[in-house]
Protein backbone atom coordinates (compact mmCIF):
# COMPACT_ATOMS: atom_id res chain seq x y z
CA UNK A 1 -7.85 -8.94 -13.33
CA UNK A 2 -6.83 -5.38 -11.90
CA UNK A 3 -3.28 -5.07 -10.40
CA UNK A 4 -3.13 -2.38 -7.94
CA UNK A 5 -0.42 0.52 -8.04
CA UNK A 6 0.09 4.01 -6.65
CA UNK A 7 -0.67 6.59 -9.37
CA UNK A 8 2.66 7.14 -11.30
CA UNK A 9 3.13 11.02 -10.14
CA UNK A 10 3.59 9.46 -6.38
CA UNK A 11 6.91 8.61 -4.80
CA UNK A 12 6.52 5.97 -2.45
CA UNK A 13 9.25 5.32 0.27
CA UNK A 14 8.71 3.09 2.96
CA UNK A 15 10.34 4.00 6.58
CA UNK A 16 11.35 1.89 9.44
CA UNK A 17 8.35 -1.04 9.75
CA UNK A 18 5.12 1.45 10.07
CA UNK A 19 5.31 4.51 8.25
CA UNK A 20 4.93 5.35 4.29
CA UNK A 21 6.01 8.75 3.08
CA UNK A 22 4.02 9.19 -0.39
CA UNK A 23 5.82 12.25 -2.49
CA UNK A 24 4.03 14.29 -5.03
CA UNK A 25 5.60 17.35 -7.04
CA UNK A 26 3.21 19.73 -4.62
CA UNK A 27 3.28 17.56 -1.48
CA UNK A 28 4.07 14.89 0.88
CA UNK A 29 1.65 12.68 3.46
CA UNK A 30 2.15 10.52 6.03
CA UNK A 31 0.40 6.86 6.38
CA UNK A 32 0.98 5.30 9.91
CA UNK A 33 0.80 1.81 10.43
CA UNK A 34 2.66 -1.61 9.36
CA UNK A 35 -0.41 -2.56 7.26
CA UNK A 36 0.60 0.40 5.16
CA UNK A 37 4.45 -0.13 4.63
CA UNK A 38 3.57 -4.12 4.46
CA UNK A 39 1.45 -2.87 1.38
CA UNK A 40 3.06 0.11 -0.29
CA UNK A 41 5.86 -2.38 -1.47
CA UNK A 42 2.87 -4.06 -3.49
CA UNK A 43 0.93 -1.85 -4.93
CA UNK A 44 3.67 -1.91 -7.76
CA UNK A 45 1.39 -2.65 -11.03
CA UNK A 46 2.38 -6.68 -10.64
CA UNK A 47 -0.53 -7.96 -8.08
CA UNK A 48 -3.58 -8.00 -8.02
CA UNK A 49 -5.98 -7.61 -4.62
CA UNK A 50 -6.52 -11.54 -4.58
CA UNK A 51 -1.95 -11.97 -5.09
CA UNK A 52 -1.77 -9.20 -2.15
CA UNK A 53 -4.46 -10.88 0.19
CA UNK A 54 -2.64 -14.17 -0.61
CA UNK A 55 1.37 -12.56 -0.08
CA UNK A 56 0.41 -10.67 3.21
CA UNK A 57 -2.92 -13.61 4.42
CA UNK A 58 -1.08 -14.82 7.29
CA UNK A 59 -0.24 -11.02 8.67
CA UNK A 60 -3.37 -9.50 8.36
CA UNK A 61 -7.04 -9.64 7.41
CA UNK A 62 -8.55 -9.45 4.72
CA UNK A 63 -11.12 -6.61 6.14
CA UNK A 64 -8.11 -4.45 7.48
CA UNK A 65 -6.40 -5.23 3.84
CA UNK A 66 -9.62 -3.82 2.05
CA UNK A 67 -10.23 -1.09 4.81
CA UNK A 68 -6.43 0.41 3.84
CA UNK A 69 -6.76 0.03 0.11
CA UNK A 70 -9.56 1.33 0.77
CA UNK A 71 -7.78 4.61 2.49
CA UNK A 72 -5.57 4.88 -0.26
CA UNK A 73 -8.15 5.56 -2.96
């Protein structure tokens, strides 16, 4: 089973309830949206896509969960 994490040269910080700053040593983005900063907190190397679908099932669906790991390739 794959568990999901941000590549280790990212620095993840999650602000307020909708925004995710990721941090690389040559720049920065910007994801909007509380599907990302309910995420970013679990893409940490512990769950897998079937834990994360389970942990965050009764907030969202599973086709907006895919379509945002999705974005985050």
């Amino acid at each position: 089973m794959t568990h999901l994490k941000f590549n280790e040269s990212i620095h993840v910080e999650v602000l307020e309830n909708n925004h995710v700053f990721l941090i690389t040593e040559n720049d920065y983005f910007l994801l909007t949206g509380k599907i990302y900063a309910q995420l970013a907190p679990l893409l940490n190397g512990q769950h897998s896509t079937g834990s994360i679908l389970h942990a965050l099932g009764d907030q969202i669906t599973q086709s907006h969960l895919f379509y945002a790991l999705r974005q985050l390739r």
